[in-house]
C-alpha atoms as a PDB file:
ATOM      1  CA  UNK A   1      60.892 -45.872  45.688  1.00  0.00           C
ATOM      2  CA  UNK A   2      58.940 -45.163  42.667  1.00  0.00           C
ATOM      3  CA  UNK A   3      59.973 -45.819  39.106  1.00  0.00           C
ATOM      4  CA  UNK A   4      59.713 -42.602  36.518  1.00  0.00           C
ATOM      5  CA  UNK A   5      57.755 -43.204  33.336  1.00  0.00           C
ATOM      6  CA  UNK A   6      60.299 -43.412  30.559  1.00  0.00           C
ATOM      7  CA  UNK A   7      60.276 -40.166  29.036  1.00  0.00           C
ATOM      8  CA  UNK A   8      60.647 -38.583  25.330  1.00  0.00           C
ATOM      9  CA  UNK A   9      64.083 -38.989  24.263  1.00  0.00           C
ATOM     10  CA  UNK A  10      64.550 -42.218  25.931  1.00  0.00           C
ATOM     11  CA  UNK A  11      65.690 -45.585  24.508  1.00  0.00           C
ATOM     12  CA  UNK A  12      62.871 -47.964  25.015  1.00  0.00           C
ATOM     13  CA  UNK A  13      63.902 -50.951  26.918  1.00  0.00           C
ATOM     14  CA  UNK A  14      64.962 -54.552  25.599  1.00  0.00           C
ATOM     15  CA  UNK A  15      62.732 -57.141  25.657  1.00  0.00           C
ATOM     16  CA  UNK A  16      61.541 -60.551  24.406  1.00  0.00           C
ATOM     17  CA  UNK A  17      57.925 -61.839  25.803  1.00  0.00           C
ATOM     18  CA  UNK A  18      55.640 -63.781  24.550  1.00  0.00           C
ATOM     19  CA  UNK A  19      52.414 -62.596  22.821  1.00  0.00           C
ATOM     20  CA  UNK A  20      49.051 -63.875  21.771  1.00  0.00           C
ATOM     21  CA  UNK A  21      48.630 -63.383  17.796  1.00  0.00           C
ATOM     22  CA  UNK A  22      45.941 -65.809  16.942  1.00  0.00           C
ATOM     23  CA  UNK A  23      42.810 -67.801  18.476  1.00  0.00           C
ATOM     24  CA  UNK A  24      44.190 -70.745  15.554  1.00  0.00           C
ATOM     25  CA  UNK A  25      45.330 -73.977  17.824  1.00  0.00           C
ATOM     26  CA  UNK A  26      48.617 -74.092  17.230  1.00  0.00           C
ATOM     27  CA  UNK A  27      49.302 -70.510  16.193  1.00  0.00           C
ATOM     28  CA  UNK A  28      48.289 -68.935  18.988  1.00  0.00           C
ATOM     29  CA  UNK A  29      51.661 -67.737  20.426  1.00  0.00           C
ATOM     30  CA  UNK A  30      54.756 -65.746  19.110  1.00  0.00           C
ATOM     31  CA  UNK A  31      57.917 -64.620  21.188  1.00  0.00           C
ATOM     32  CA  UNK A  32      58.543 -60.873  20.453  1.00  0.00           C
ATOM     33  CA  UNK A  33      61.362 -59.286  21.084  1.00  0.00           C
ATOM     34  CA  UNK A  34      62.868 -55.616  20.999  1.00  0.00           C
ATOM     35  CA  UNK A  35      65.227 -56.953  18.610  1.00  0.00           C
ATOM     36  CA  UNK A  36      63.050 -57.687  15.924  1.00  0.00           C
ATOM     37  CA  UNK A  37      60.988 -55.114  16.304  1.00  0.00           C
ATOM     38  CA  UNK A  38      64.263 -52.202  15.735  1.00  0.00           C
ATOM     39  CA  UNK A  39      65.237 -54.600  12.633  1.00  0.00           C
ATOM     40  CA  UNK A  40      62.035 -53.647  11.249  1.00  0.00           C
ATOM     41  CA  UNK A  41      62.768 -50.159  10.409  1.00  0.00           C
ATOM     42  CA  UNK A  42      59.337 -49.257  11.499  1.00  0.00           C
ATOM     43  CA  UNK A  43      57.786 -46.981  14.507  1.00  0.00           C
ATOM     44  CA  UNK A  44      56.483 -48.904  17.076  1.00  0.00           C
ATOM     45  CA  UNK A  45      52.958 -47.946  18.990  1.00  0.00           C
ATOM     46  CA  UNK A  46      52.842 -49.877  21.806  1.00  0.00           C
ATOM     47  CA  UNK A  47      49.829 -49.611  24.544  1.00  0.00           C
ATOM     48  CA  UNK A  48      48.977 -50.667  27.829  1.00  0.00           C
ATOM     49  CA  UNK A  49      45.733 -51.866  29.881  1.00  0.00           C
ATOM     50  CA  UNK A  50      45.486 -52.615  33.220  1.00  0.00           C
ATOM     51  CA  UNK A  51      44.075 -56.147  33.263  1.00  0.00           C
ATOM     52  CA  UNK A  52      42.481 -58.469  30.836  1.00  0.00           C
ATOM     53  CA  UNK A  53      38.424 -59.755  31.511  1.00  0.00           C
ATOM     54  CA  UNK A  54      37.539 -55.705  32.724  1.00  0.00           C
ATOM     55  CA  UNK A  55      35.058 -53.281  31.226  1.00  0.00           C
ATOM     56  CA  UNK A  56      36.935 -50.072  29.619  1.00  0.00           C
ATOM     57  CA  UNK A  57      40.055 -52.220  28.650  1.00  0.00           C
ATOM     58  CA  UNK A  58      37.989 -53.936  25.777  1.00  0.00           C
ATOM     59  CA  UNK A  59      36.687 -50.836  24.231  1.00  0.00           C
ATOM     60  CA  UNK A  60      40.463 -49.248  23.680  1.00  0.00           C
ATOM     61  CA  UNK A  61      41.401 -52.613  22.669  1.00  0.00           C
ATOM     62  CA  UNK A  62      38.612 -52.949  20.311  1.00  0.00           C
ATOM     63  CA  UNK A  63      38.971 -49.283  19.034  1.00  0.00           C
ATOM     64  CA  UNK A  64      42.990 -49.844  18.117  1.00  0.00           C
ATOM     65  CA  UNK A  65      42.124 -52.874  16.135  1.00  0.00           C
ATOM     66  CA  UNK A  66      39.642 -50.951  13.961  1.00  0.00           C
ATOM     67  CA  UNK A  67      42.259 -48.655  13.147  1.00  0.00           C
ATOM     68  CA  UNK A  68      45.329 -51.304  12.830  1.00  0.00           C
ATOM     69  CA  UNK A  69      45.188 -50.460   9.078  1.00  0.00           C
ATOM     70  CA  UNK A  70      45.435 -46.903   9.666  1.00  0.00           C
ATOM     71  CA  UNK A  71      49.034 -47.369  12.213  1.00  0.00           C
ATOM     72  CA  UNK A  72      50.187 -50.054   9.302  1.00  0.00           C
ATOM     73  CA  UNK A  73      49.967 -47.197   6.609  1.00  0.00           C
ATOM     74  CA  UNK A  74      52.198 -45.576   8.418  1.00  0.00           C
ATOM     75  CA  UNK A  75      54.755 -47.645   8.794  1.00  0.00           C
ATOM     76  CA  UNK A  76      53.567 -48.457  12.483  1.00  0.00           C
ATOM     77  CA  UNK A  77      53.463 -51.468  14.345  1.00  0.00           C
ATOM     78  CA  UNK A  78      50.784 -51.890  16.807  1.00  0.00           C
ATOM     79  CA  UNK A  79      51.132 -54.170  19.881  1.00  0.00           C
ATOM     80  CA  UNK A  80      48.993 -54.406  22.651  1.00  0.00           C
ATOM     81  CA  UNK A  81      50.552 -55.017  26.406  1.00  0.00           C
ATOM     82  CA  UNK A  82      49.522 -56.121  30.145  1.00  0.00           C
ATOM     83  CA  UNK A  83      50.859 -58.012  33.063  1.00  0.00           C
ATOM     84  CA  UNK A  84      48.600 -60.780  32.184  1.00  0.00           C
ATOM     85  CA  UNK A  85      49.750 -64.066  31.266  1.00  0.00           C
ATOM     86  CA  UNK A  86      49.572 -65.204  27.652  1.00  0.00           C
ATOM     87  CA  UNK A  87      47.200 -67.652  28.808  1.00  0.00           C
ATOM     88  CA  UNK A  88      45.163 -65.748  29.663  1.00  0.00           C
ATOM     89  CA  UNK A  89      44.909 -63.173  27.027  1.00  0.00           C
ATOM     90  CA  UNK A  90      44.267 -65.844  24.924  1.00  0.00           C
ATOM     91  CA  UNK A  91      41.389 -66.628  26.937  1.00  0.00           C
ATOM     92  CA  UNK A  92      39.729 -63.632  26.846  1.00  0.00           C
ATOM     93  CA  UNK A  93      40.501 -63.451  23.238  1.00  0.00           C
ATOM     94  CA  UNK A  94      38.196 -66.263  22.684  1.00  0.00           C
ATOM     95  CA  UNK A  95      35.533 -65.002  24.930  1.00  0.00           C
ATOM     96  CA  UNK A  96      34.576 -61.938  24.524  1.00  0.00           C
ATOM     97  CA  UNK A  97      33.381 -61.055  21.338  1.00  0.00           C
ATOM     98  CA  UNK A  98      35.184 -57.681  19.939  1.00  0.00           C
ATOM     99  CA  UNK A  99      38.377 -59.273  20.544  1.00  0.00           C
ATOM    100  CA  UNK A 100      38.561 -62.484  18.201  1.00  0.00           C
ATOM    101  CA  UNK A 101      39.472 -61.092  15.084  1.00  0.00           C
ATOM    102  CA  UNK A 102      42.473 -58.856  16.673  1.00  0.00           C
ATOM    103  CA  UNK A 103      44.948 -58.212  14.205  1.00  0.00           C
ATOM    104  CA  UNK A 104      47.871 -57.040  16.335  1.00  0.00           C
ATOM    105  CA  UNK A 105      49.973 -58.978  19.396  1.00  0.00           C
ATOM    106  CA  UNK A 106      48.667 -58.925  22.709  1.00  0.00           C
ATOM    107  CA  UNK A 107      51.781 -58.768  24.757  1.00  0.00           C
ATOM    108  CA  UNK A 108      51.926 -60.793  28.277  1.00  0.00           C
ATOM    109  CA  UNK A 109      54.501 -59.289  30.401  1.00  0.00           C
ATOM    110  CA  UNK A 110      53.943 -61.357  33.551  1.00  0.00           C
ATOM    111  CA  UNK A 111      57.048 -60.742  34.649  1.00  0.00           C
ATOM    112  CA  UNK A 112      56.007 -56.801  35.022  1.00  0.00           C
ATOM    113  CA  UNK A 113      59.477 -56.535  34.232  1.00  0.00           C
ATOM    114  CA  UNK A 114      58.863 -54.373  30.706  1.00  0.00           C
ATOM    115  CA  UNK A 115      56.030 -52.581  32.787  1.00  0.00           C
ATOM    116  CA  UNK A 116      58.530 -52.226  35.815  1.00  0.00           C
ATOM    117  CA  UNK A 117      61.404 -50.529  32.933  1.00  0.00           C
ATOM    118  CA  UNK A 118      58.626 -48.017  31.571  1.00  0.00           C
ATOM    119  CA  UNK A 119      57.845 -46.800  34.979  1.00  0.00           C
ATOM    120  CA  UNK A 120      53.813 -47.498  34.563  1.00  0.00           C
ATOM    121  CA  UNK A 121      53.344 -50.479  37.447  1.00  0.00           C
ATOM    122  CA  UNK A 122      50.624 -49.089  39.209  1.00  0.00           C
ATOM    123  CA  UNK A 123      51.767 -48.587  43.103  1.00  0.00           C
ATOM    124  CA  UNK A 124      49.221 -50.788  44.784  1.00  0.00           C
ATOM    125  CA  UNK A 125      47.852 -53.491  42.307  1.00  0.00           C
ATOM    126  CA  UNK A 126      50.933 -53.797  40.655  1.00  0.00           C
ATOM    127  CA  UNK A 127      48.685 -53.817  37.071  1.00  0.00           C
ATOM    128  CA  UNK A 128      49.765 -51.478  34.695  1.00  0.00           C
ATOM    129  CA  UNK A 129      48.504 -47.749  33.883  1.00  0.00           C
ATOM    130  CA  UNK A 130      46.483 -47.205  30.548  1.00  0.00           C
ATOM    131  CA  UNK A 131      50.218 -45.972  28.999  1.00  0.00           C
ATOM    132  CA  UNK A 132      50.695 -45.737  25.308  1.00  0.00           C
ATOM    133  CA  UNK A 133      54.371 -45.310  24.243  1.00  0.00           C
ATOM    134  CA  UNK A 134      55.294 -43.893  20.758  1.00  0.00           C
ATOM    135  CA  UNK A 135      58.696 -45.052  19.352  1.00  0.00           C
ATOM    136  CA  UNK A 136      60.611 -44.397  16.360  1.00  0.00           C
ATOM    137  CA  UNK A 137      62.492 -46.665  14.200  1.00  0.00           C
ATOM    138  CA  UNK A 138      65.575 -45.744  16.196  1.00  0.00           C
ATOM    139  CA  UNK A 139      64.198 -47.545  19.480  1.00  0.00           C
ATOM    140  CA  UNK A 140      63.961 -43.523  20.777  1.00  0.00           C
ATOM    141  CA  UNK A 141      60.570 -42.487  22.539  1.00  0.00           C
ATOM    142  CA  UNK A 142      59.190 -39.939  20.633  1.00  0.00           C
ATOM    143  CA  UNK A 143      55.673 -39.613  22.585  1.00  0.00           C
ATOM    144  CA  UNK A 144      53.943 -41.019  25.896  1.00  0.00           C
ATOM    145  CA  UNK A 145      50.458 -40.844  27.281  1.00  0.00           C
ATOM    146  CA  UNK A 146      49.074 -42.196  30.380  1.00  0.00           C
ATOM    147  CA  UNK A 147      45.538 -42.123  31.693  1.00  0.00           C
ATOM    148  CA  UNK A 148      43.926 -42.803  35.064  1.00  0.00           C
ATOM    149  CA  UNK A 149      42.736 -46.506  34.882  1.00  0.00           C
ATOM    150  CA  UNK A 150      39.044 -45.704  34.741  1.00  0.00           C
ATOM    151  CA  UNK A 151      39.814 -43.566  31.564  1.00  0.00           C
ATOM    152  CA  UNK A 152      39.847 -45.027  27.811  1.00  0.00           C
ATOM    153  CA  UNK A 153      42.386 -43.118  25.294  1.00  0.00           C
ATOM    154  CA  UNK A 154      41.517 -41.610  22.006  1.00  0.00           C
ATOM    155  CA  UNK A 155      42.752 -43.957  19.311  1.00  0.00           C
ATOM    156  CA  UNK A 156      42.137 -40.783  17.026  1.00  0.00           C
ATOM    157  CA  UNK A 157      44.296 -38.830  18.849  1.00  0.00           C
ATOM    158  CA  UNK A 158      47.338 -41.623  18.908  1.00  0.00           C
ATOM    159  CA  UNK A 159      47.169 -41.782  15.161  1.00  0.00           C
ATOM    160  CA  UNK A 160      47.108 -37.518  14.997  1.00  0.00           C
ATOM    161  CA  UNK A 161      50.465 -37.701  17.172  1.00  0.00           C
ATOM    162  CA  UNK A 162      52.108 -40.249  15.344  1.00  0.00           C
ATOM    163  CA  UNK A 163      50.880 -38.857  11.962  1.00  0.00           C
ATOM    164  CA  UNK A 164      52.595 -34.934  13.486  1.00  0.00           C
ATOM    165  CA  UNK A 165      55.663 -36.690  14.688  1.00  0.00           C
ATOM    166  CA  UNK A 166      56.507 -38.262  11.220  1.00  0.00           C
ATOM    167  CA  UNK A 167      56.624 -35.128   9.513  1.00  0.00           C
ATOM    168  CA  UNK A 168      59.296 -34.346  11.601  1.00  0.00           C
ATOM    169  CA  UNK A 169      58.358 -30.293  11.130  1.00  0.00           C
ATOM    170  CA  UNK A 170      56.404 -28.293  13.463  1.00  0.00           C
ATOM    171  CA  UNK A 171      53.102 -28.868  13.704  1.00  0.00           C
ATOM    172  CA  UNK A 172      50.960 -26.602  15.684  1.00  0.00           C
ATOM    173  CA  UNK A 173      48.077 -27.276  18.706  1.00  0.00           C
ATOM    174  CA  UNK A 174      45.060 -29.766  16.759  1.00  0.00           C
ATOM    175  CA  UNK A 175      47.239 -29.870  13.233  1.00  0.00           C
ATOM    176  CA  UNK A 176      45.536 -32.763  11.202  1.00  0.00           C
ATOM    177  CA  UNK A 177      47.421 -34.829   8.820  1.00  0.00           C
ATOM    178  CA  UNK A 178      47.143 -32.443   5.887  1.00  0.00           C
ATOM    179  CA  UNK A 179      47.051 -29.263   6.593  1.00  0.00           C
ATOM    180  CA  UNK A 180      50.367 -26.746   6.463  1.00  0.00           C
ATOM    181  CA  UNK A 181      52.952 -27.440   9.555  1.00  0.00           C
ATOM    182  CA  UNK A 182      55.058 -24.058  10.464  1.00  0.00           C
ATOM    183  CA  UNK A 183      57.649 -22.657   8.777  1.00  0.00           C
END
């Protein structure tokens, strides 16, 4: 039986792994947890790659990090999430070159059990899908986007969904943060 993605209106599941938020000794690790993140107040952008040490997963990963600035103006935190181990992320953190300086978590869900909630476990390699999850401060899911594992997202486009769903007014097809919504 296959899980369903966790759609819009959903409450996005409880949770408390353990992320990679530095390449410091000692201050590499920080447990994160669902909890937290709701106490915040904040919207929460959280997305997905397949598997860690892989071609088109650095360039999304890469790409969010040069925009981290633009989710934390609005009010957005950014986490990053596979079914890698922590371990390892850190690993890869420290060897490949665009990926030292991240400024957001990289989220190991080894247990797939996060991955397994959201309904993105990919059927054969049990890796997750390139799925990016929108939520508001309310733990709802406001927005989700998945791509085919050979395909990298549009950061841009994240940030024009988030940036639509905070006005909380209609916004018509390629609004930009700016222009008029509908009446």
């Amino acid at each position: 039986m296959k899980n369903q993605v966790l759609s819009l209106g959903s409450v996005f599941p409880d949770f408390k792994k353990t992320a990679v938020v530095s390449i410091e000794k000692g201050k590499e690790f920080y447990e994160l947890s669902s909890e937290e993140l709701k106490n915040s107040g904040k919207w929460l952008v959280m997305f997905w790659w397949p598997k860690d040490f892989t071609f088109v997963c650095p360039t999304e990963i890469a790409e969010f990090n040069k925009h981290h600035a633009d989710f934390t103006d609005r009010e957005a935190i950014l986490i990053g999430a596979s079914t890698d181990s922590e371990n390892v992320h850190l690993a890869w953190r420290k060897d490949h070159a665009d990926l030292k300086d991240l400024t957001f978590p990289m989220l190991a869900d080894t247990s797939k059990s996060l991955a397994e909630e959201l309904g993105i476990l990919e059927a054969n390699e049990k890796v997750a899908y390139r799925a990016t999850f929108i939520v508001d401060p309310e733990g709802i899911v406001r927005w989700v986007s998945l791509y085919d594992l050979s395909v990298g997202r549009n950061v841009k486009e994240v940030l024009r969904v988030l940036d639509a769903l905070q006005t909380d007014e209609l916004c018509p097809c390629n609004w930009q943060k700016g222009e008029a919504t509908l009446a």
